[in-house]
N, C-alpha and C. Protein backbone atom coordinates (compact mmCIF):
# COMPACT_ATOMS: atom_id res chain seq x y z
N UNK A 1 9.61 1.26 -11.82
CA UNK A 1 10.60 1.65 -10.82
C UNK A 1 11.18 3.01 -11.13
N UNK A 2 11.36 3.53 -12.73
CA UNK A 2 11.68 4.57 -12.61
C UNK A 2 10.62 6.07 -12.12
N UNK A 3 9.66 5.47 -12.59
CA UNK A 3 8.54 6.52 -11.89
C UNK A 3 8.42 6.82 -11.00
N UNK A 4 8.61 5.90 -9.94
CA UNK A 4 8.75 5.39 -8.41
C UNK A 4 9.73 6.25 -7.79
N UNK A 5 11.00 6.12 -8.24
CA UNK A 5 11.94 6.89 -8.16
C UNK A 5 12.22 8.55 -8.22
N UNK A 6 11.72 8.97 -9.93
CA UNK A 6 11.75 9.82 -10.08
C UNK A 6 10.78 10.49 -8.62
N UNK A 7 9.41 10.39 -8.33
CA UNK A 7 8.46 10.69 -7.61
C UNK A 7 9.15 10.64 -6.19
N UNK A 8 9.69 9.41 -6.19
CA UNK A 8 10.42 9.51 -4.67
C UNK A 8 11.15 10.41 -4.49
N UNK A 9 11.82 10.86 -5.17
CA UNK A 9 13.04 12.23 -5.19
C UNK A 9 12.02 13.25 -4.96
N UNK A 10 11.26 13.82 -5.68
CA UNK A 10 10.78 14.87 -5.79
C UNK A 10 10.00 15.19 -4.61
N UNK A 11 9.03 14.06 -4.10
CA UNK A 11 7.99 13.92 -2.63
C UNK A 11 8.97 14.27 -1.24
N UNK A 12 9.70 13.29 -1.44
CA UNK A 12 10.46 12.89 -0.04
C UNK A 12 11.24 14.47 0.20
N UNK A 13 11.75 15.30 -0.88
CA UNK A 13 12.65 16.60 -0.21
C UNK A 13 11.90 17.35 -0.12
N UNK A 14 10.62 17.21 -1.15
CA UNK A 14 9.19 18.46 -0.50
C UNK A 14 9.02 18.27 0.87
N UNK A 15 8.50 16.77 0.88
CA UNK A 15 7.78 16.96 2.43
C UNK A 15 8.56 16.62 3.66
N UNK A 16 9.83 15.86 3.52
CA UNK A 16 10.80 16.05 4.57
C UNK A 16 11.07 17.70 4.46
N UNK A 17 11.93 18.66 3.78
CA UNK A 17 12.21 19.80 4.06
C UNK A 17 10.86 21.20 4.42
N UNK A 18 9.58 20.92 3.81
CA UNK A 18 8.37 21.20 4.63
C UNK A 18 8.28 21.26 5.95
N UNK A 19 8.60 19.63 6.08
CA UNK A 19 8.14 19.39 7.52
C UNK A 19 9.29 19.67 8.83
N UNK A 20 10.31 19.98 8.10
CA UNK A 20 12.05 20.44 9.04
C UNK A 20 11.67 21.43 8.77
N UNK A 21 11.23 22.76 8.26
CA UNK A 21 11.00 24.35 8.31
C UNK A 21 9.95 24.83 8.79
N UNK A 22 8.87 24.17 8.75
CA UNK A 22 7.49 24.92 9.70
C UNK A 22 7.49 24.36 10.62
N UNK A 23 7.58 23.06 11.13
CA UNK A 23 7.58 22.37 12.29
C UNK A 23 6.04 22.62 12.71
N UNK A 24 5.69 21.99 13.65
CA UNK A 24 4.34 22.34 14.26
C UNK A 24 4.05 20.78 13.85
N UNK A 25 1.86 21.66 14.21
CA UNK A 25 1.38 20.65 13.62
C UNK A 25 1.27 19.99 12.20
N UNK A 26 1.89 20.90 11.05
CA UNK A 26 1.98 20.26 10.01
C UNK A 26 3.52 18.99 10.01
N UNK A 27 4.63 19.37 11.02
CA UNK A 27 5.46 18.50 10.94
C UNK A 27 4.94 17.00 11.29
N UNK A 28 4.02 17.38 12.80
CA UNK A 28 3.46 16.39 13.36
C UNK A 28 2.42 15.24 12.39
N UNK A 29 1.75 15.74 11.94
CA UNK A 29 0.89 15.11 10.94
C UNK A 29 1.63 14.55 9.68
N UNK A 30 2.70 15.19 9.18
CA UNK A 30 4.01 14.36 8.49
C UNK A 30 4.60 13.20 9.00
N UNK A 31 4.73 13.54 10.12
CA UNK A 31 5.75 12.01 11.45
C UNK A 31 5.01 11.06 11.34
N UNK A 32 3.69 11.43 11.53
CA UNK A 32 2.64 10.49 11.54
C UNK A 32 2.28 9.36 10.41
N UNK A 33 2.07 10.02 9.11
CA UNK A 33 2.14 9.69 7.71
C UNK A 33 2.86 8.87 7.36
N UNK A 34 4.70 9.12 7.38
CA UNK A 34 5.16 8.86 7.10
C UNK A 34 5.49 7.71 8.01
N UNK A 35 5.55 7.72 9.45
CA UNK A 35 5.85 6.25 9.82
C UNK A 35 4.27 5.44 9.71
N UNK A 36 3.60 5.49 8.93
CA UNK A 36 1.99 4.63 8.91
C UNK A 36 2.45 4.31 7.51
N UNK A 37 3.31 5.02 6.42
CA UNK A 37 3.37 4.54 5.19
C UNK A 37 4.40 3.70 5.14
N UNK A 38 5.36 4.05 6.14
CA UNK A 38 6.99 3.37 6.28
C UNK A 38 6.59 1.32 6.74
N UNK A 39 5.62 1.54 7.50
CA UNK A 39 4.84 0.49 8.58
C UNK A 39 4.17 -0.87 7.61
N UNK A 40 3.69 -0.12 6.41
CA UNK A 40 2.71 -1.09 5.71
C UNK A 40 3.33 -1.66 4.64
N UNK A 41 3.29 -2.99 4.17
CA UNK A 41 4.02 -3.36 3.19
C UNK A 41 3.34 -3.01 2.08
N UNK A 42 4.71 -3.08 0.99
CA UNK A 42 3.58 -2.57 -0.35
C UNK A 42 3.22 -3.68 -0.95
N UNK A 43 3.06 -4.77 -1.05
CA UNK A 43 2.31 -5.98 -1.04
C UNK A 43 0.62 -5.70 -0.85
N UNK A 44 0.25 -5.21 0.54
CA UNK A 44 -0.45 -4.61 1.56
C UNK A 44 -1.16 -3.85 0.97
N UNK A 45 -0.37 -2.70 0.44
CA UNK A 45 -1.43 -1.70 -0.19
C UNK A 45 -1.21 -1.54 -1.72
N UNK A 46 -0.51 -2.56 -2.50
CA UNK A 46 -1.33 -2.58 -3.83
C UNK A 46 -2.71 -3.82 -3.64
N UNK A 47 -2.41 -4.28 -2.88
CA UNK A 47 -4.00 -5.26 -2.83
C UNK A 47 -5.37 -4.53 -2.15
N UNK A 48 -4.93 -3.38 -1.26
CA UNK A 48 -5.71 -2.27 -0.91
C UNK A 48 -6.23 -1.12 -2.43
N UNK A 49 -5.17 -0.92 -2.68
CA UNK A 49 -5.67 -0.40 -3.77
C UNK A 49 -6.50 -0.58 -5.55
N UNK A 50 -5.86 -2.29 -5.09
CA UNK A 50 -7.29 -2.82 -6.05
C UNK A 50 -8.32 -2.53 -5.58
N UNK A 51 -8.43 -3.07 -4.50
CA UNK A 51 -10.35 -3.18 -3.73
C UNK A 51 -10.72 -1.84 -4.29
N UNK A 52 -10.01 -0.47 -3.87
CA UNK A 52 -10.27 0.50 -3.84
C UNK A 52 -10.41 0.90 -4.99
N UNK A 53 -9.59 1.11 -5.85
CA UNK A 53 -9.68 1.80 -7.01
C UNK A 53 -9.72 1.00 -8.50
N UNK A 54 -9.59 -0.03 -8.16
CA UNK A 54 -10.12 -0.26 -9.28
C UNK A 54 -11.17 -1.64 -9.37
N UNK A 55 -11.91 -2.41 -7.95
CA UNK A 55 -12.84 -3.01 -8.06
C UNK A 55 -14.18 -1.90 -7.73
N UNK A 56 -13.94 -1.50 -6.40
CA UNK A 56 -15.03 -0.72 -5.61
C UNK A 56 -15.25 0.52 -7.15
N UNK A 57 -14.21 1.39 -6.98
CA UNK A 57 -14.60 2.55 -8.08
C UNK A 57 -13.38 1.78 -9.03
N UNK A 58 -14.17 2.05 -10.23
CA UNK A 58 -13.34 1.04 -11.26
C UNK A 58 -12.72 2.27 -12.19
N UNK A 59 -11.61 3.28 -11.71
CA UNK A 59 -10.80 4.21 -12.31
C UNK A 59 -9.58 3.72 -12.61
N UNK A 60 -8.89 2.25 -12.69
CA UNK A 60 -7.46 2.28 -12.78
C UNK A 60 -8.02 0.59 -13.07
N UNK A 61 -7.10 0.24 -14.24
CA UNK A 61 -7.57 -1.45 -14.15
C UNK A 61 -6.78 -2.38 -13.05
N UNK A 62 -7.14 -3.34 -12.75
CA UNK A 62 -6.72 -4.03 -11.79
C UNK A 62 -5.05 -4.83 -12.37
N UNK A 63 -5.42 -5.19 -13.40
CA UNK A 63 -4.33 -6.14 -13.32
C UNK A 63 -3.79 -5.39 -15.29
N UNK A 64 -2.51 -6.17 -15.62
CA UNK A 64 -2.41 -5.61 -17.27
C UNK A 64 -1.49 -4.79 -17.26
N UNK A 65 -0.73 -4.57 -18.11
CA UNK A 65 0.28 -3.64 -18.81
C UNK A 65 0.04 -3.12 -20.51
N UNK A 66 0.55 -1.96 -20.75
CA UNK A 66 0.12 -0.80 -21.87
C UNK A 66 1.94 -0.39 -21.99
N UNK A 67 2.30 -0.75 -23.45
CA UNK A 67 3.89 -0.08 -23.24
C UNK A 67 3.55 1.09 -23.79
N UNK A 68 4.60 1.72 -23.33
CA UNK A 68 4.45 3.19 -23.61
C UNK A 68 4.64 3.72 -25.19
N UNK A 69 5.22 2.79 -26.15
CA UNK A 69 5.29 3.10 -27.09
C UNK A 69 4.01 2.89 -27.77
N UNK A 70 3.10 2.14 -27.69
CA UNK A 70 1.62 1.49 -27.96
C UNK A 70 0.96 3.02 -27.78
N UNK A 71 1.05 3.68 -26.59
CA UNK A 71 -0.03 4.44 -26.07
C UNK A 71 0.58 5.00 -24.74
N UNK A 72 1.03 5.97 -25.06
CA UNK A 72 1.18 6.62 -23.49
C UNK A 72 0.15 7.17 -22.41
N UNK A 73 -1.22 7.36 -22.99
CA UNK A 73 -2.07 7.56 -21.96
C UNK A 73 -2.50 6.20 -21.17
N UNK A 74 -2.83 5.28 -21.93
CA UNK A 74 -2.69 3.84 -21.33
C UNK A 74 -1.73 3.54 -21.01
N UNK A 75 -0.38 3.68 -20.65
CA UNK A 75 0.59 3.33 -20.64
C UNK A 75 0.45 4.13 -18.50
N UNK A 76 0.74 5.50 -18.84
CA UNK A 76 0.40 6.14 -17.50
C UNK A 76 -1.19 5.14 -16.58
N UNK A 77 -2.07 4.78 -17.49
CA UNK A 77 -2.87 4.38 -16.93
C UNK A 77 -2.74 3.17 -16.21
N UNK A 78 -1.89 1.87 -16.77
CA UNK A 78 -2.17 0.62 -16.25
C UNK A 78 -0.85 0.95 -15.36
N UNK A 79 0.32 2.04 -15.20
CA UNK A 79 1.15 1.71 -14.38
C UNK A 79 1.06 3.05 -13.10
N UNK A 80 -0.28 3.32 -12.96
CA UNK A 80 -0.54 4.24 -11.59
C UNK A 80 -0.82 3.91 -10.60
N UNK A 81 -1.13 2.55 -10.27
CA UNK A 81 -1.64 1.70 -8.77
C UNK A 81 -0.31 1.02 -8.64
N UNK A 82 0.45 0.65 -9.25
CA UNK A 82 1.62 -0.11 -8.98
C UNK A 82 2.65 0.97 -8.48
N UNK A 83 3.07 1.66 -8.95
CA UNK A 83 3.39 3.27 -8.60
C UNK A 83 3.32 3.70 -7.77
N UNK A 84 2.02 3.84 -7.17
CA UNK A 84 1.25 4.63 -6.15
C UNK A 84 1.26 3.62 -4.88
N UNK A 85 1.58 1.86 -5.09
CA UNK A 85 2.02 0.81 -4.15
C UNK A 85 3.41 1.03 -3.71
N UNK A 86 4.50 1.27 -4.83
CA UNK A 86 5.44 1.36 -4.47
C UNK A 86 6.05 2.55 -3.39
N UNK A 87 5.31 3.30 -4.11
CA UNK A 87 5.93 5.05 -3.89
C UNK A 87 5.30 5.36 -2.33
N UNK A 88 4.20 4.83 -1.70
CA UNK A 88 4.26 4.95 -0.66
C UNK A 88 4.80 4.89 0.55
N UNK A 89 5.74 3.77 0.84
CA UNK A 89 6.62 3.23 1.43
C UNK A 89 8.39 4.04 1.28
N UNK A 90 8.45 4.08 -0.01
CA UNK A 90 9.66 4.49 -0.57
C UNK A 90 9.31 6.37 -0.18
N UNK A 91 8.28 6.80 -0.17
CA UNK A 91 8.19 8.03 0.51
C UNK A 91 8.65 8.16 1.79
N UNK A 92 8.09 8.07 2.77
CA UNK A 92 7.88 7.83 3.90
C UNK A 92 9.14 7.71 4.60
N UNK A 93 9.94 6.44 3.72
CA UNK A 93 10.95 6.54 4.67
C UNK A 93 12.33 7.06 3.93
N UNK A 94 11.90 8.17 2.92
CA UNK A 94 13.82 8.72 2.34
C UNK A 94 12.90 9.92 3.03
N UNK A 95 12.12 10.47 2.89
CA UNK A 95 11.20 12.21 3.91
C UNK A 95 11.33 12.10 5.38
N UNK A 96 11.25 10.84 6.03
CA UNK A 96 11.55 11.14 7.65
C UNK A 96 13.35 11.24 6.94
N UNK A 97 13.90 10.16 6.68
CA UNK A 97 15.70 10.68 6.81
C UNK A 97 15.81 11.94 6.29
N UNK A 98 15.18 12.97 5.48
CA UNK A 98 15.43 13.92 4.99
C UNK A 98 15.01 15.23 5.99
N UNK A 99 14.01 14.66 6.76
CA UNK A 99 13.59 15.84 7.54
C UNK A 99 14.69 15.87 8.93
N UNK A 100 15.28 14.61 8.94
CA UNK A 100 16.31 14.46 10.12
C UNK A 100 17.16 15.36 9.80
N UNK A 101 18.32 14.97 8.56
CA UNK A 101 19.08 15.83 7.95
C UNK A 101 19.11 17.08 7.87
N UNK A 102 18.18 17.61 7.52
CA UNK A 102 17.46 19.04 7.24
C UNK A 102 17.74 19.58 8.81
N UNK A 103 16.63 19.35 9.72
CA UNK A 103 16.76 19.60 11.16
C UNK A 103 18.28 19.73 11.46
N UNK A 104 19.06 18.78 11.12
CA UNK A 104 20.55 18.52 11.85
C UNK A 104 21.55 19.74 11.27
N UNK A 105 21.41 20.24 10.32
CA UNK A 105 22.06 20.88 9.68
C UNK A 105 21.47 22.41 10.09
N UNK A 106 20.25 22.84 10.27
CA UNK A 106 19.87 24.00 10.74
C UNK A 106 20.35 23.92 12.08
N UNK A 107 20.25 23.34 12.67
CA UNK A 107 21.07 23.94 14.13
C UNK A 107 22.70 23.98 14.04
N UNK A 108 23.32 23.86 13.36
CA UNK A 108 25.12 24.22 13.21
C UNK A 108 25.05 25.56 13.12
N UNK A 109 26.38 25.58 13.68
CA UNK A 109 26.90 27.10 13.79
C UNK A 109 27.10 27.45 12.53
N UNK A 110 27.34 27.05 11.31
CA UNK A 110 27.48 27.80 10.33
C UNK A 110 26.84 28.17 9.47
N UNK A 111 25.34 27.50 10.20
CA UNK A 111 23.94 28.18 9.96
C UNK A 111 23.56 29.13 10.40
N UNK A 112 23.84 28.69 11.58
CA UNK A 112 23.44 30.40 12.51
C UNK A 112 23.82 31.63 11.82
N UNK A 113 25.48 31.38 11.56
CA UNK A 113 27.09 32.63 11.42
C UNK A 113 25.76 33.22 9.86
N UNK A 114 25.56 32.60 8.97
CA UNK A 114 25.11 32.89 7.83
C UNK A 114 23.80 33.50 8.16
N UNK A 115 22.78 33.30 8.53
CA UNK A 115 21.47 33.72 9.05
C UNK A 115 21.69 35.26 9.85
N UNK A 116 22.76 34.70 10.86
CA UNK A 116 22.64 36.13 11.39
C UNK A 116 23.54 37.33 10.31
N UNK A 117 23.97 37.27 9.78
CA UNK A 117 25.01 38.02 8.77
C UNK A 117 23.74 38.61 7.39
N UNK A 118 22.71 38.22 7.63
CA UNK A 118 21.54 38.16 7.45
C UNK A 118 21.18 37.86 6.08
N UNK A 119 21.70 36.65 5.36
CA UNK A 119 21.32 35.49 4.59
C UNK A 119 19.91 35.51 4.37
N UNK A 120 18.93 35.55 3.60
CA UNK A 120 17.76 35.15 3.51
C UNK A 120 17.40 33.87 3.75
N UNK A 121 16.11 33.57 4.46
CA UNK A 121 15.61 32.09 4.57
C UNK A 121 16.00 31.33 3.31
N UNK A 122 15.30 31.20 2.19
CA UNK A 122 15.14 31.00 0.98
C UNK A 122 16.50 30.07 0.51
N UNK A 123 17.42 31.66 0.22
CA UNK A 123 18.95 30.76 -0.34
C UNK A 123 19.74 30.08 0.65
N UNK A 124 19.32 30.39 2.28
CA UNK A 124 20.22 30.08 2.98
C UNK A 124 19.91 28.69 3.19
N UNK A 125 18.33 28.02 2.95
CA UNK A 125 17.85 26.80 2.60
C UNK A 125 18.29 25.82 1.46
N UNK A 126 18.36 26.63 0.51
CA UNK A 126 18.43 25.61 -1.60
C UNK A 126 19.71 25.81 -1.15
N UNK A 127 20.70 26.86 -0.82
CA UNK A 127 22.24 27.06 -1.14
C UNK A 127 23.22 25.95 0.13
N UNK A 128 22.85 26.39 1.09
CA UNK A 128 23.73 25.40 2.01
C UNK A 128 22.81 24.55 2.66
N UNK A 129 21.95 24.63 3.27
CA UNK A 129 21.19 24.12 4.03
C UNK A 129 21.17 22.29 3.11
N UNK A 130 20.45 22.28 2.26
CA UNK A 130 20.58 21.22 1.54
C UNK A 130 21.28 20.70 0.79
N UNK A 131 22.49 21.73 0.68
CA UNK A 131 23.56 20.99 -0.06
C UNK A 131 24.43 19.89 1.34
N UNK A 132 24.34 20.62 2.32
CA UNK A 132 24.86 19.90 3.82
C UNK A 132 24.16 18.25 3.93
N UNK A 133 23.09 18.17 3.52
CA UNK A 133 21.65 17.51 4.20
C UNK A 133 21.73 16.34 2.97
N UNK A 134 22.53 16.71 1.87
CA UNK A 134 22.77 15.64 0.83
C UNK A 134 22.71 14.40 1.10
N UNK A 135 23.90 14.45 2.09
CA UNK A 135 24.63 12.73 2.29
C UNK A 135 23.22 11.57 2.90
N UNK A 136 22.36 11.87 3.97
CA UNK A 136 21.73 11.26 4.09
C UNK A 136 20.89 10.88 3.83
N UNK A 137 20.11 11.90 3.13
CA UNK A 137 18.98 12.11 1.83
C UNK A 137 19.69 11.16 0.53
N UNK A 138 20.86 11.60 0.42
CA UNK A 138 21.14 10.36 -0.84
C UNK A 138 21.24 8.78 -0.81
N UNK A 139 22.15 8.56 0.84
CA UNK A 139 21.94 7.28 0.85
C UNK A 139 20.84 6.60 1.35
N UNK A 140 19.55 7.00 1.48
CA UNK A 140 18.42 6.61 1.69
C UNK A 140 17.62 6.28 0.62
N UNK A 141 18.05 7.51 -0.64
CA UNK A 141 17.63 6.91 -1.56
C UNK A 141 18.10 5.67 -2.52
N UNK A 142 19.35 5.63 -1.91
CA UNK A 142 20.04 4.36 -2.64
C UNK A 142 19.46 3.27 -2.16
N UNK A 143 19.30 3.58 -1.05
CA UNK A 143 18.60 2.29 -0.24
C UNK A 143 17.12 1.75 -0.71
N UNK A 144 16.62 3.09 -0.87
CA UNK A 144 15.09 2.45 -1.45
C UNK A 144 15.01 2.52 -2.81
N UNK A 145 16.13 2.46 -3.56
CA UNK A 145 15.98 2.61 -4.57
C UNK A 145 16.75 0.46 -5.47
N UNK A 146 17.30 0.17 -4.13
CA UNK A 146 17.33 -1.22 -3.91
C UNK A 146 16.01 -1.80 -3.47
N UNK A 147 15.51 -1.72 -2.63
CA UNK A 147 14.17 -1.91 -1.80
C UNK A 147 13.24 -2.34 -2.81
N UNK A 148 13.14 -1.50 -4.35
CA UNK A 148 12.52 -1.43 -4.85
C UNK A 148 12.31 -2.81 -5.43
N UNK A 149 13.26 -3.28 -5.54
CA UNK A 149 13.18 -4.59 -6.17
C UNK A 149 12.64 -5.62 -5.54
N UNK A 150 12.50 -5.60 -4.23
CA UNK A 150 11.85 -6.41 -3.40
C UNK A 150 10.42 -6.08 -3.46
N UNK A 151 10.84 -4.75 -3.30
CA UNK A 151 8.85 -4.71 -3.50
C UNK A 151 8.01 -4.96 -5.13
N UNK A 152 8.89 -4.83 -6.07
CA UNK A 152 8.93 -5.24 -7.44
C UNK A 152 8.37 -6.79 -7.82
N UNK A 153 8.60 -7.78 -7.00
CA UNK A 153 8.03 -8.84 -6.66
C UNK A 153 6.86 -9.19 -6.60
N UNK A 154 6.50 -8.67 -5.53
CA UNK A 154 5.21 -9.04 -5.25
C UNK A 154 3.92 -7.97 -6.00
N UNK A 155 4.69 -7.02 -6.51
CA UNK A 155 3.99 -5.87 -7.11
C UNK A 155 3.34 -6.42 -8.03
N UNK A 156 4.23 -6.61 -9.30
CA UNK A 156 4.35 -7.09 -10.56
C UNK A 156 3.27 -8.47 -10.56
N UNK A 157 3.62 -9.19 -8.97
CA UNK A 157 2.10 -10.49 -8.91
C UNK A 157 1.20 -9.75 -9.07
N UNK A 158 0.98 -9.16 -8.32
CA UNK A 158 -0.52 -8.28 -7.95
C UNK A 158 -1.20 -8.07 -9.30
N UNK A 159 -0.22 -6.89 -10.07
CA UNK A 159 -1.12 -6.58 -10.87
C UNK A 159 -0.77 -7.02 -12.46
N UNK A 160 -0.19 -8.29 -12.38
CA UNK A 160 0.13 -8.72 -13.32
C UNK A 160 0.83 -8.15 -14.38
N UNK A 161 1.96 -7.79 -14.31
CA UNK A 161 3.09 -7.23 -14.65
C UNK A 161 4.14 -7.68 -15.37
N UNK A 162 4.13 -7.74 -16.48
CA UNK A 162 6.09 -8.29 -17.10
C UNK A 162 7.12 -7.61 -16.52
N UNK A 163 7.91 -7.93 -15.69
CA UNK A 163 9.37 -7.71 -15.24
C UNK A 163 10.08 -8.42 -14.80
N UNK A 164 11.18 -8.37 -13.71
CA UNK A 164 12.07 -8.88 -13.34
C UNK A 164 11.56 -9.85 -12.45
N UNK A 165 10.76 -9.34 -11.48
CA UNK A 165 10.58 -10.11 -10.37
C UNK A 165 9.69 -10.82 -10.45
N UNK A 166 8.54 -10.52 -11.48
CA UNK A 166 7.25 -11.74 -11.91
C UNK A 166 8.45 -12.81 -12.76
N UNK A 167 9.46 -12.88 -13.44
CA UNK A 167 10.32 -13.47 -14.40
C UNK A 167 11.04 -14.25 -13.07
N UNK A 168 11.29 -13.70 -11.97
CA UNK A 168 12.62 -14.44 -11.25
C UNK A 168 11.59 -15.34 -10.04
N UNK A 169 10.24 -14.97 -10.01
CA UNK A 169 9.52 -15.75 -9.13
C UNK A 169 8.89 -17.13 -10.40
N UNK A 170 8.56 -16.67 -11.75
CA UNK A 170 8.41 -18.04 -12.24
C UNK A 170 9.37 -18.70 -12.40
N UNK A 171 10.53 -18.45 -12.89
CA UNK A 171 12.04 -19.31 -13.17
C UNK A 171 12.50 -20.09 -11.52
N UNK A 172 12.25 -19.32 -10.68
CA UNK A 172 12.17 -20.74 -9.25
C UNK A 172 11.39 -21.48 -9.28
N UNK A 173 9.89 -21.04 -9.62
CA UNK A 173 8.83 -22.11 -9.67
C UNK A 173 9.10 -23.44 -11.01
N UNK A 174 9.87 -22.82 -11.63
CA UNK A 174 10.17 -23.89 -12.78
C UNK A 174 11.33 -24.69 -12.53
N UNK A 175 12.18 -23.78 -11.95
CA UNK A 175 13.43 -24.62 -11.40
C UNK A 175 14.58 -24.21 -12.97
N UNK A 176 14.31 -23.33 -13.50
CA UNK A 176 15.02 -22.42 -14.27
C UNK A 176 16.09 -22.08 -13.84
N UNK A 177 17.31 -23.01 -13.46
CA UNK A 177 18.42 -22.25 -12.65
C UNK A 177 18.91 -20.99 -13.82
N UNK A 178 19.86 -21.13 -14.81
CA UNK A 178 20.21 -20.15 -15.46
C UNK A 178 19.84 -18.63 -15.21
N UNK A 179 18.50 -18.87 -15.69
CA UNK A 179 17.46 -17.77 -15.57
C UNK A 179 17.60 -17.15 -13.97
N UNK A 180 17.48 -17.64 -13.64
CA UNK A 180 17.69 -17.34 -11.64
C UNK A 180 18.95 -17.09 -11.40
N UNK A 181 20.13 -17.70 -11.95
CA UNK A 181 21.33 -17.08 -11.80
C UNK A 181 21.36 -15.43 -12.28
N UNK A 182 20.89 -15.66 -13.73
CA UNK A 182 21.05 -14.66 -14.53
C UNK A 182 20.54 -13.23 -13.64
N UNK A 183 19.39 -13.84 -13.36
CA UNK A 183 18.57 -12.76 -12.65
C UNK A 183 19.01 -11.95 -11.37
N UNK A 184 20.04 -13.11 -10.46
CA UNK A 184 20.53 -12.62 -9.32
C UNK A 184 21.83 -11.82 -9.61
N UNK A 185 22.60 -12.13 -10.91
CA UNK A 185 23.91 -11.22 -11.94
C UNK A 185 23.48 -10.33 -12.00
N UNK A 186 22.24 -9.91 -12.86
CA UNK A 186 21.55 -8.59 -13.13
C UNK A 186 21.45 -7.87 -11.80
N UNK A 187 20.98 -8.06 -10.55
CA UNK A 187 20.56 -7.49 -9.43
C UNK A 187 21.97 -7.14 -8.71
N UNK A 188 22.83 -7.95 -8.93
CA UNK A 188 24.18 -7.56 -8.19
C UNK A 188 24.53 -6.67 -8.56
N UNK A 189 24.94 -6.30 -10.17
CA UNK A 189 25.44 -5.26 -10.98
C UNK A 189 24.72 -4.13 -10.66
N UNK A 190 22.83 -4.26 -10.45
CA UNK A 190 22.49 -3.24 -10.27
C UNK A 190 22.54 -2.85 -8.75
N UNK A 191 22.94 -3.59 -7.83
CA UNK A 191 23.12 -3.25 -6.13
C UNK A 191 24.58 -1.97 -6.57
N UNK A 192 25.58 -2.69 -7.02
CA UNK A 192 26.92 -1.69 -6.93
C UNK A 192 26.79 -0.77 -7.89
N UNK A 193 25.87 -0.55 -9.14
CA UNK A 193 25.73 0.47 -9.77
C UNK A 193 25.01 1.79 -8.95
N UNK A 194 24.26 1.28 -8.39
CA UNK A 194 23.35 2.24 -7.67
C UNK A 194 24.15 2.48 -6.06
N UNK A 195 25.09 2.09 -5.80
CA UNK A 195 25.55 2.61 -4.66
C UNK A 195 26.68 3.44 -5.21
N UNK A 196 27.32 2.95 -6.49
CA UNK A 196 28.61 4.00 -6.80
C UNK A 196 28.20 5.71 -7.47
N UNK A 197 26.49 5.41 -8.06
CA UNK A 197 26.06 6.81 -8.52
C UNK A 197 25.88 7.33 -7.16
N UNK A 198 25.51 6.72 -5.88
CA UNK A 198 25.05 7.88 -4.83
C UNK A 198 25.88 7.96 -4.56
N UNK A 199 27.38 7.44 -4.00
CA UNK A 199 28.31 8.06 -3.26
C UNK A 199 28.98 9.07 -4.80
N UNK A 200 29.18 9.33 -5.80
CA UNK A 200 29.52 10.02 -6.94
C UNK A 200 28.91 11.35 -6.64
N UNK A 201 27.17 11.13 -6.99
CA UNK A 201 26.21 12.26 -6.22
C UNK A 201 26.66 12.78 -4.94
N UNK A 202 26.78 12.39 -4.06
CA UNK A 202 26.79 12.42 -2.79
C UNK A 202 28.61 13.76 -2.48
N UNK A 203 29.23 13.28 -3.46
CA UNK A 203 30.78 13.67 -3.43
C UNK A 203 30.72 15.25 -3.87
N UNK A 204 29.44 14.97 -5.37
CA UNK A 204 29.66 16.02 -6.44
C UNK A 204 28.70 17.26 -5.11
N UNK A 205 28.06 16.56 -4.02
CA UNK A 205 26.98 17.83 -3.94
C UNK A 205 27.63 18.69 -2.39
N UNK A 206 28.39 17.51 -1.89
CA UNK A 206 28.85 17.41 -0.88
C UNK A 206 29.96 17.63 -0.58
N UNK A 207 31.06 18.88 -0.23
CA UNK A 207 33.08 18.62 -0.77
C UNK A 207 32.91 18.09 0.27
N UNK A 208 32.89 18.07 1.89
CA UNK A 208 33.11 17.18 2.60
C UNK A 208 32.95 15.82 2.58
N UNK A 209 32.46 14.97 1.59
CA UNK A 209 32.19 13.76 1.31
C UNK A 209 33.67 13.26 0.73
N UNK A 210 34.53 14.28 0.11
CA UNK A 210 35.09 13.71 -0.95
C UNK A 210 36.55 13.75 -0.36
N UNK A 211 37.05 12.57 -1.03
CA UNK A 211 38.60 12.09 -0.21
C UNK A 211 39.88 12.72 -1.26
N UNK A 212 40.45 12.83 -0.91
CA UNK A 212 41.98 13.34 -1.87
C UNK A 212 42.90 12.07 -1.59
């Protein structure tokens, strides 16, 4: 999940803010992408991406975990299809909210006032443009950054995975209440942890966010 994450940050403001500045057919072919990746569950396409990559061409093992302290090249290795399940979905849909944002904020007048005063593209993009474009870009990622855990589930089946959600789907099958409590404690703490860092983020990037 943190890979997932990290990657989601980095993808989603490339190709949402890409696709809000050239517009065209490269935006179009983005819209496209991204609601076909937003569309498919990741259930869906880590079982796609066995067939693919690691039965049909056998480059990524199917199922197994490598900790990173053991071996970090195996480590990158057994956790790149699970990754690449997650991160699709979790792309798709924080890059369309980001390309919204982006768009919404270039047409204000105090885009214009700056542009015409003759601001360069460049800073007038990294400096205000996306510092404006924060708020919705952040809480999207809070959102899929919850999401994740759902898709964490069925992931972790797939490719046979130690975590939370392979742990909280056997402890029902056993009837493990504790364990299932425990597990739904852990997930709460982490629902309000992860909403109080984005609105924090969201405050620090944003002064209009922030209340006196």
């Amino acid at each position: 999940m943190i890979a997932t994450l990290i990657l989601t940050l980095l993808l989603s403001v490339a190709i949402g803010v890409t696709a809000a500045v050239y517009g065209g057919w490269l935006d179009r072919v983005f819209q496209f992408l991204t609601v076909l990746g937003a569309a498919v569950p990741a259930f869906i396409i880590a079982v796609g991406l066995v067939f693919a990559f690691a039965i049909a061409l056998p480059l990524f093992p199917a199922t197994g975990y490598v900790a990173l302290s053991d071996d970090p090249a195996a480590w990158l290795h057994s956790i790149a299809l699970p990754v690449i399940a997650l991160l699709i979905g979790s792309v798709a849909s924080a890059a369309t909210q980001i390309r919204g944002a982006v768009l919404d904020v270039q047409g204000r007048d105090f885009v214009r006032t700056l542009r015409a005063r003759g601001i360069p593209e460049r800073p007038l993009l990294f400096r205000h443009v996306l510092r404006s474009a924060s708020g919705p870009g952040l809480t999207v990622l809070s959102l899929q950054t919850i999401a994740l855990l759902g898709g964490a589930v069925f992931v972790e089946q797939i490719f046979a995975l130690p975590g939370i959600g392979q742990l909280a789907n056997t402890s029902a099958q056993q009837g493990d209440v504790p364990i299932v409590m425990g597990i739904v404690l852990v997930t709460i703490v982490f629902v309000l942890v992860v909403n109080l860092l984005g609105d924090l983020a969201n405050a620090a990037l944003n002064p209009k966010a922030r209340t006196r």
